[in-house]
Protein backbone atom coordinates (compact mmCIF):
# COMPACT_ATOMS: atom_id res chain seq x y z
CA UNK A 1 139.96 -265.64 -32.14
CA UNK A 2 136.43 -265.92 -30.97
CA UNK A 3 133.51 -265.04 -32.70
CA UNK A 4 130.71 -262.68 -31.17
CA UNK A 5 127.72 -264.50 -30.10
CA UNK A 6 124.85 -264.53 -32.96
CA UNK A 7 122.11 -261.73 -31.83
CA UNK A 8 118.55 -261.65 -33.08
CA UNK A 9 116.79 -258.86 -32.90
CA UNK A 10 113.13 -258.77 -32.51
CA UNK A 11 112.24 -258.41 -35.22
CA UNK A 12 114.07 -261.45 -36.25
CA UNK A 13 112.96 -263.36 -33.27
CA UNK A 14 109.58 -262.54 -34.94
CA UNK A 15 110.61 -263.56 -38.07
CA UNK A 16 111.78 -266.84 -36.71
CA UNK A 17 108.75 -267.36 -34.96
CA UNK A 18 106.94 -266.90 -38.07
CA UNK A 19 108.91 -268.63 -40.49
CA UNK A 20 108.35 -271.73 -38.15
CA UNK A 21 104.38 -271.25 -37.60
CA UNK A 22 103.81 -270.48 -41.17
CA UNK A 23 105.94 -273.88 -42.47
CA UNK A 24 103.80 -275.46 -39.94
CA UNK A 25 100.48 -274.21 -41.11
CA UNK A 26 101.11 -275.68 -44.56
CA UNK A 27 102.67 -278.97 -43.08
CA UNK A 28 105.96 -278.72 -44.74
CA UNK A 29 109.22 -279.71 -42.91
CA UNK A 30 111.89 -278.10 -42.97
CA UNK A 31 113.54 -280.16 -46.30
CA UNK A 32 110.38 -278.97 -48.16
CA UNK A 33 110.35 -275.48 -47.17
CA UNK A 34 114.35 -274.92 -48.20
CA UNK A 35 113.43 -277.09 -51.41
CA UNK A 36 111.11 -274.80 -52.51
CA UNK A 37 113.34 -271.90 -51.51
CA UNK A 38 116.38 -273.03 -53.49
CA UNK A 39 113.93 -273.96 -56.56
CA UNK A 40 113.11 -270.42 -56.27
CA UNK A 41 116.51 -268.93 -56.76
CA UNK A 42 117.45 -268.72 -52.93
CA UNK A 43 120.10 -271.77 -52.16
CA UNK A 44 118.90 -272.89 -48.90
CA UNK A 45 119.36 -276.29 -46.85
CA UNK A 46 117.07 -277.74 -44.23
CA UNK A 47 120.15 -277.03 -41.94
CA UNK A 48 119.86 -273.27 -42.67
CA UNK A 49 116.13 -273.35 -42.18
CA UNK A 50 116.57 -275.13 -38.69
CA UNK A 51 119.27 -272.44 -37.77
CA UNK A 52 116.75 -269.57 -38.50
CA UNK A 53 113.81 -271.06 -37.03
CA UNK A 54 115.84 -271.76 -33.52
CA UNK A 55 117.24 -268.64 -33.77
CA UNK A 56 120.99 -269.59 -34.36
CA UNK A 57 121.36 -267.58 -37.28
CA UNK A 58 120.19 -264.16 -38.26
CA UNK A 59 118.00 -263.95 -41.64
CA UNK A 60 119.90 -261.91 -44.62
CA UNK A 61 116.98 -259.52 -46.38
CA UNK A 62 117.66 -261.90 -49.25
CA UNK A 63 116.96 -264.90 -47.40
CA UNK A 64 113.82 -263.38 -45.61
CA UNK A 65 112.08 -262.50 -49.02
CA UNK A 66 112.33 -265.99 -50.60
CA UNK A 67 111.61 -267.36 -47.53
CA UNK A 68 108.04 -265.58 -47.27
CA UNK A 69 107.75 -265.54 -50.80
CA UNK A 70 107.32 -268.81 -50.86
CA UNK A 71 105.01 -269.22 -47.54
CA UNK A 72 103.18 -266.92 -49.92
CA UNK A 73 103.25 -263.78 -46.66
């Protein structure tokens, strides 16, 4: 059986966007911004950073607020 194709939004194409720019800003790559997510108490992997910032996967609420919490948004 074949999945549906992943849709973003736009408000998480904006998110994505963001989440990229703002990781950028502070000169973190991707390892270091899901490091300091999963210290947080959000699990995250580089891979699942990647995914949101290219827009292959959509951004749970609970992944979104560690996320920004930690780019300090």
């Amino acid at each position: 059986m074949a999945g549906r194709p992943i849709e973003i939004g736009d408000v998480g194409q904006q998110v994505a966007a963001a989440v990229a720019d703002l990781r950028g800003r502070r000169g973190w790559d991707q390892k270091r911004l899901a490091q300091l997510v999963s210290e947080a108490g959000r699990p995250m992997s580089a891979s699942i950073v990647g995914k949101i910032e290219s827009k292959a996967r959509r951004v749970a609420v609970d992944d979104r607020v560690e996320v920004l919490d930690v780019l300090f948004v």
